[in-house]
Structure formats: C-alpha cells, structure tokens
C-alpha atoms as a PDB file:
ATOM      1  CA  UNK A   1      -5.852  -6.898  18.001  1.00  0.00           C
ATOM      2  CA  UNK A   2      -4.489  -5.669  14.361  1.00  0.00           C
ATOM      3  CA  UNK A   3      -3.273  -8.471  12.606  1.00  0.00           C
ATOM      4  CA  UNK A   4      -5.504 -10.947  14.022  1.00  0.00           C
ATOM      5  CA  UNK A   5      -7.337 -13.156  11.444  1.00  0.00           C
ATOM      6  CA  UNK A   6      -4.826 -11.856   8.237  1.00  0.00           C
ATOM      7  CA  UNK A   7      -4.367 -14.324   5.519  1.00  0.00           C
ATOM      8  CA  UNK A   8      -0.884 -15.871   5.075  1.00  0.00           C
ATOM      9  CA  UNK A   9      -0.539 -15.636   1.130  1.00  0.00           C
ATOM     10  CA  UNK A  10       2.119 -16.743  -0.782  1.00  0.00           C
ATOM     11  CA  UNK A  11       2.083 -15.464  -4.598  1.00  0.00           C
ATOM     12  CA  UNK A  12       4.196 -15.161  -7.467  1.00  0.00           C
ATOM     13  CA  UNK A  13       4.074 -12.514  -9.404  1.00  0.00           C
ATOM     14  CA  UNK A  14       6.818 -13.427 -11.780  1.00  0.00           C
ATOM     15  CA  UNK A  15       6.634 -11.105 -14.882  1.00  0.00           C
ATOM     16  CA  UNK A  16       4.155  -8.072 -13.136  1.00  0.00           C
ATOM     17  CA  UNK A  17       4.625  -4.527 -13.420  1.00  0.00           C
ATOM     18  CA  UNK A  18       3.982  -3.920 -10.054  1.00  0.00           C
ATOM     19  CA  UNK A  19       4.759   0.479  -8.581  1.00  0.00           C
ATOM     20  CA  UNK A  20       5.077   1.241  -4.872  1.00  0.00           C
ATOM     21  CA  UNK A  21       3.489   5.082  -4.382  1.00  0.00           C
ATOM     22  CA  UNK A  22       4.295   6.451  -1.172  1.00  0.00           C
ATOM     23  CA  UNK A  23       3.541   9.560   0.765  1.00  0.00           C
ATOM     24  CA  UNK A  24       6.530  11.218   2.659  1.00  0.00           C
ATOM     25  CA  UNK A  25       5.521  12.508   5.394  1.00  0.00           C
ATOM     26  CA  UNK A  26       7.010  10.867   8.759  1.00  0.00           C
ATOM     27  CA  UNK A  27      10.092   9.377   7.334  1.00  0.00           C
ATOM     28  CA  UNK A  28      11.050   6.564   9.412  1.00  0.00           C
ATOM     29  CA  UNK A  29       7.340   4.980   9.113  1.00  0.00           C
ATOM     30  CA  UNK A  30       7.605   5.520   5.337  1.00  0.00           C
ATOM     31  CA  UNK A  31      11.059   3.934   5.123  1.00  0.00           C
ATOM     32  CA  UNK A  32       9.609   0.664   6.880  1.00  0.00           C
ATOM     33  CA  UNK A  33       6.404   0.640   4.706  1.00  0.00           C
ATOM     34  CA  UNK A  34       8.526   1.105   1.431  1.00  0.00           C
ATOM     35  CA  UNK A  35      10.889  -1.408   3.048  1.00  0.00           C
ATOM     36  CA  UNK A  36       8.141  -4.300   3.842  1.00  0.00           C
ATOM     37  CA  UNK A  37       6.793  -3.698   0.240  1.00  0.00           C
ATOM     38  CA  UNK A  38       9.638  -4.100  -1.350  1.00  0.00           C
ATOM     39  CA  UNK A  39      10.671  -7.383   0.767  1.00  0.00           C
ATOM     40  CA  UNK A  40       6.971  -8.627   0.094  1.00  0.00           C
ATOM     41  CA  UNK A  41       7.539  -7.859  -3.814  1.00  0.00           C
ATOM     42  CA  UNK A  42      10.996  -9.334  -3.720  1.00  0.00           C
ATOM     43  CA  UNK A  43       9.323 -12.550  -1.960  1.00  0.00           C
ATOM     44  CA  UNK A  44       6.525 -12.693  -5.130  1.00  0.00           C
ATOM     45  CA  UNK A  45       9.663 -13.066  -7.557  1.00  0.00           C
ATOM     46  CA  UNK A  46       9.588  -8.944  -8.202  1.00  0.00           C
ATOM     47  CA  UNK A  47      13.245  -7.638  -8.184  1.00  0.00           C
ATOM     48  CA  UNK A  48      12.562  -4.426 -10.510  1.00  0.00           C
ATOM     49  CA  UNK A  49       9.894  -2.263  -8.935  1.00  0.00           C
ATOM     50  CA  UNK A  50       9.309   1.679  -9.394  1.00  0.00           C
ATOM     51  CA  UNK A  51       8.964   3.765  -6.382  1.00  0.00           C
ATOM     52  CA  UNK A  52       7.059   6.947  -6.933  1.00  0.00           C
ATOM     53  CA  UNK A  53       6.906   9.692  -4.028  1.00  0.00           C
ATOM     54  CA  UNK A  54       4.215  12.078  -3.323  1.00  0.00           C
ATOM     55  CA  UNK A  55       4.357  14.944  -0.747  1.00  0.00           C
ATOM     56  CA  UNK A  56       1.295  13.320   1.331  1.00  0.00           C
ATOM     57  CA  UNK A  57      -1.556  10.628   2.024  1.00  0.00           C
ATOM     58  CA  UNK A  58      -3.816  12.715   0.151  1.00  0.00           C
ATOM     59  CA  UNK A  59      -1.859  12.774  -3.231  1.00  0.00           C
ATOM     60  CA  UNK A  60      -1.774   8.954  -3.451  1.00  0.00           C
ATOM     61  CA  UNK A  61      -5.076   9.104  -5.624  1.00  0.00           C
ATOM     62  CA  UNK A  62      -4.130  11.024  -8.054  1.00  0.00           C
ATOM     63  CA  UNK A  63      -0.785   9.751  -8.412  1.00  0.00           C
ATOM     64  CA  UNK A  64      -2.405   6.357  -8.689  1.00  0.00           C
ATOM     65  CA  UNK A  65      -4.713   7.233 -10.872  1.00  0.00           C
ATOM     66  CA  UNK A  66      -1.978   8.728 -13.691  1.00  0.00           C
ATOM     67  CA  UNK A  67       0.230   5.303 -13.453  1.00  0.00           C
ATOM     68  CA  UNK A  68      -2.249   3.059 -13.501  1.00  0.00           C
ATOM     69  CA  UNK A  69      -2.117   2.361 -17.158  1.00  0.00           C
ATOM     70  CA  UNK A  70       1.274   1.602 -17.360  1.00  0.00           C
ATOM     71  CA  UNK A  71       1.269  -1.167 -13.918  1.00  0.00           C
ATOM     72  CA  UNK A  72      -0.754  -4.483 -13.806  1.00  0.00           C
ATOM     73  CA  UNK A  73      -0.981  -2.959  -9.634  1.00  0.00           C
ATOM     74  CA  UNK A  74       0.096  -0.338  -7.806  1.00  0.00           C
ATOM     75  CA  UNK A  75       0.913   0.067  -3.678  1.00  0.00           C
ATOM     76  CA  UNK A  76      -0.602   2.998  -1.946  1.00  0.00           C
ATOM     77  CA  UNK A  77       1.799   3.472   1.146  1.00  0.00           C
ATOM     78  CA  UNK A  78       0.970   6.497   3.366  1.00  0.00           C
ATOM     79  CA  UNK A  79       0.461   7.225   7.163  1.00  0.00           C
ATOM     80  CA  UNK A  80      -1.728   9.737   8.939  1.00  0.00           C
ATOM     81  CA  UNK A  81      -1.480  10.121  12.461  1.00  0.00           C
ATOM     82  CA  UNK A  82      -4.427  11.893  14.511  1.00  0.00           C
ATOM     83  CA  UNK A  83      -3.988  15.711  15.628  1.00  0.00           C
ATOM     84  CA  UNK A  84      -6.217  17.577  17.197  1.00  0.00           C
ATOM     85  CA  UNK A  85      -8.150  18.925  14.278  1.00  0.00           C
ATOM     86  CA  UNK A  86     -10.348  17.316  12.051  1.00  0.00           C
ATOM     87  CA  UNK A  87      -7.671  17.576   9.445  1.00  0.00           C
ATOM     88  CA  UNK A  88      -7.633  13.746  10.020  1.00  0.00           C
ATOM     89  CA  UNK A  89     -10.801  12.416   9.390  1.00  0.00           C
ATOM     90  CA  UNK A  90     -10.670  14.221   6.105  1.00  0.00           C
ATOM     91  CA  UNK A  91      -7.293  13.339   4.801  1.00  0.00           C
ATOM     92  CA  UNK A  92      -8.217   9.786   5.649  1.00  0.00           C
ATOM     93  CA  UNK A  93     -11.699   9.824   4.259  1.00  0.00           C
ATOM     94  CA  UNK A  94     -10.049  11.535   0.951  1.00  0.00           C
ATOM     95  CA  UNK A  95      -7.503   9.014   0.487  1.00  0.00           C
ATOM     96  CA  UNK A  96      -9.383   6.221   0.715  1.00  0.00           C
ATOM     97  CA  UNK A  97     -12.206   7.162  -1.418  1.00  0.00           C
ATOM     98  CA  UNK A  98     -10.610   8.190  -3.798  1.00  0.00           C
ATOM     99  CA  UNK A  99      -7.888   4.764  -3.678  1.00  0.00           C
ATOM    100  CA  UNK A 100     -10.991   2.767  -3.743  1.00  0.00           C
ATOM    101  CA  UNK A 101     -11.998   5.061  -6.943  1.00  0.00           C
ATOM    102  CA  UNK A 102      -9.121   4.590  -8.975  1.00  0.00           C
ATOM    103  CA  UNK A 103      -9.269   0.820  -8.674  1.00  0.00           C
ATOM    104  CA  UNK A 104     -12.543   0.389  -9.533  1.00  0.00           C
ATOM    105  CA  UNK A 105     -12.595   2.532 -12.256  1.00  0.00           C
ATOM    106  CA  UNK A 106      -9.533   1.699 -13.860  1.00  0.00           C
ATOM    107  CA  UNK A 107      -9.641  -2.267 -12.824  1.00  0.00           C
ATOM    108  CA  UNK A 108      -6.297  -2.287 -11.226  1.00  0.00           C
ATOM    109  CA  UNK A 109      -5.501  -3.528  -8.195  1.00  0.00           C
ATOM    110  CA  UNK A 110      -4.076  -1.099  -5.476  1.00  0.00           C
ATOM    111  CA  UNK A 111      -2.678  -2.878  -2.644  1.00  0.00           C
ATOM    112  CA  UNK A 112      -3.460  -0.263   0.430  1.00  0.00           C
ATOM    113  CA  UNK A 113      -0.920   0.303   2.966  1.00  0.00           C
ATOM    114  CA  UNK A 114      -2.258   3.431   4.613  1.00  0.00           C
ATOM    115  CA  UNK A 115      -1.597   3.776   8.093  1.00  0.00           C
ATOM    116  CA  UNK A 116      -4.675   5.636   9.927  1.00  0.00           C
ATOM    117  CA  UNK A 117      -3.230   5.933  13.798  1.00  0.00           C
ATOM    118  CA  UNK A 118      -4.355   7.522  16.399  1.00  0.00           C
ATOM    119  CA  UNK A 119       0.061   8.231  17.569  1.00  0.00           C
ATOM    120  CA  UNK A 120       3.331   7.558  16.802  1.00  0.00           C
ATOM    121  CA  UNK A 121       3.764   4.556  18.373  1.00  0.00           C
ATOM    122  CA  UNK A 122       1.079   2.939  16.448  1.00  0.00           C
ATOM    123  CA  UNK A 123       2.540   3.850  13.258  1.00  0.00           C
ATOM    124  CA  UNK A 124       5.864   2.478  14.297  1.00  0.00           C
ATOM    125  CA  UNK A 125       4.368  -0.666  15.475  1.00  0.00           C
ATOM    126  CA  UNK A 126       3.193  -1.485  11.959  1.00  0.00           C
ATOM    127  CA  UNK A 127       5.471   0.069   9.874  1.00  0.00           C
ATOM    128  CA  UNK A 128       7.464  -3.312   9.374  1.00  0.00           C
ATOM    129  CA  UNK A 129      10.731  -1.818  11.351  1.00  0.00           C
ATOM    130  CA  UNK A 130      12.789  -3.931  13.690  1.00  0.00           C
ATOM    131  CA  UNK A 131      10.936  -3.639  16.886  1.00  0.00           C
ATOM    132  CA  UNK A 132       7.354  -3.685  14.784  1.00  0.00           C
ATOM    133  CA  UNK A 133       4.597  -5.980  15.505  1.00  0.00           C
ATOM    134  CA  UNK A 134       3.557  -5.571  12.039  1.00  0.00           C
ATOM    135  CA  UNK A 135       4.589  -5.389   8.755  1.00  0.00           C
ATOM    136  CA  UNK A 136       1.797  -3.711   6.741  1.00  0.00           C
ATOM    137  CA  UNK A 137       3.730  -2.974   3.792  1.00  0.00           C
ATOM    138  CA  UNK A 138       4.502  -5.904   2.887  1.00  0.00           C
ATOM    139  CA  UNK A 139       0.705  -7.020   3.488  1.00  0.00           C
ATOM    140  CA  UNK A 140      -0.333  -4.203   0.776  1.00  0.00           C
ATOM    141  CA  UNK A 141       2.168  -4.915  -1.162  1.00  0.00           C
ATOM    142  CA  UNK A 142       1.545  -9.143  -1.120  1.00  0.00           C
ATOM    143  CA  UNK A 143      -2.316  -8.449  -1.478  1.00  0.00           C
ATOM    144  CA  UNK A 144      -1.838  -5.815  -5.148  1.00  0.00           C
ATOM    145  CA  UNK A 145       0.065  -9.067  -6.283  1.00  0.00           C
ATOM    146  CA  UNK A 146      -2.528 -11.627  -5.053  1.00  0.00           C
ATOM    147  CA  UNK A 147      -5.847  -9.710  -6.391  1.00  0.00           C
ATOM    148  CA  UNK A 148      -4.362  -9.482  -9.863  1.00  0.00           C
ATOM    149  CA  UNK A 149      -3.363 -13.375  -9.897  1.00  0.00           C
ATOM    150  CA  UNK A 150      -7.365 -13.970  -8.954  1.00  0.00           C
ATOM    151  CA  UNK A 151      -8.599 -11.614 -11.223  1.00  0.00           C
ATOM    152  CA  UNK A 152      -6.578 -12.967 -13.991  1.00  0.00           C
ATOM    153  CA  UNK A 153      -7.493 -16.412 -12.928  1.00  0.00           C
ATOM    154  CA  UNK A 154     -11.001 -15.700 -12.120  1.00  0.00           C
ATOM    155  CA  UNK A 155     -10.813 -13.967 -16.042  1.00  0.00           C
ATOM    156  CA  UNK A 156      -9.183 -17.294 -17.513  1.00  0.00           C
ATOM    157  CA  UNK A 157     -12.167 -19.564 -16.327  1.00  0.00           C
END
C-alpha cells in the first residue's frame, strides 16, 4: 500500500527560501501536486514561495540544477504515466538520476514529488485532489523543508 509506513513530520521552516519546480504535463495532477506543496510549505510557516514551470519530468534536473544557488531547497513535482513504449522507463530513470545528482552535488535538498504510475487513476489518487488518497506534494514539499532543518542541525553539532 503507498503511504504505508510515511513519517508524520511537522517542521518549520520559518525564514527558508524554499522553490516548487514543476513539470506541466497532465494538468489536473500538476495542479494538486503544486497545490499540496504549497499547503505543506504554508503549514512549515512559508507564505512566499516561487513556482517555476518546465515543459516535462525530464527538465526538472536541469531546472533544479540552475536555481539551486539561489534556494536553501527546491521541490521537484512531475508525473509520468506508463505508455506503451519504453519512453517511460527512460524519462523516469533520467529524472531521477539526475534529481538525485543535483542534490548531491550542489548540497541542497530537493524534496521529490515525482509521480511514476502505471495510469491515470494512480496519478489522481496521489496528486493531493479532493477524492485523493494521497497527498504527495505536500510530502515532497514537507521532506525539502525537513532535510535542510537536519542538515543544518546535524552541521550545528
């Protein structure tokens, strides 16, 4: 079951510069991602947040990688949802690398809210709408806040 086992985190991010980038493909999934980020930033005392859009999953890196130095995180919102090439495994694959690449090479956190689905349905059921069983923007967008408060804390020690 998705979800199962999540944390429950409460943070406050008071005083972050915090960016939300976000594919736009499949509209209505990307309006409840952006949507549960937002509400999850609001909830960590963020108000003032930039929203940067990107034609696709796949230019999330990149645009990542070029704001990075101005945000203490950034939150990678996209969705991909399984055709019947193998267009999908490599948009996926890309993405994710190369998310997992910016952090670590420019030490800021990227909270990741890509949806990987196999339909629809499963986007729509995690895309934090009314109706949803999820909420996975807000998730990314909570855990980009939490990961800098431990690494600053963990730094601090």
């Amino acid at each position: 079951m998705a979800g199962h086992g999540s944390p429950t985190l409460s943070v406050d991010g008071t005083g972050l510069k915090i960016a939300i980038v976000a594919a736009s493909w499949h509209t209505e999934v990307m309006d409840g991602l952006i949507g549960g980020a937002r509400r999850g930033l609001a909830e960590a005392g963020l108000a003032d947040v930039e929203v940067v859009r990107v034609p696709g999953t796949f230019e999330l890196a990149v645009a990542c990688s070029v704001l990075a130095s101005r945000f203490d995180a950034l939150v990678a919102l996209g969705v991909v949802i399984r055709g019947g090439t193998p267009h999908f495994d490599y948009v996926c694959a890309g993405a994710t690398h190369g998310l997992t690449d910016v952090s670590v090479r420019t030490g800021k956190p990227i909270g990741f809210g890509v949806l990987t689905c196999d339909n629809e349905q499963q986007a729509l059921d995690r895309a934090g709408l009314p109706g949803s069983i999820e909420d996975k923007g807000h998730e990314a967008a909570t855990a980009a806040v939490a990961t800098v408060l431990a690494l600053r804390a963990a730094l601090d020690a």
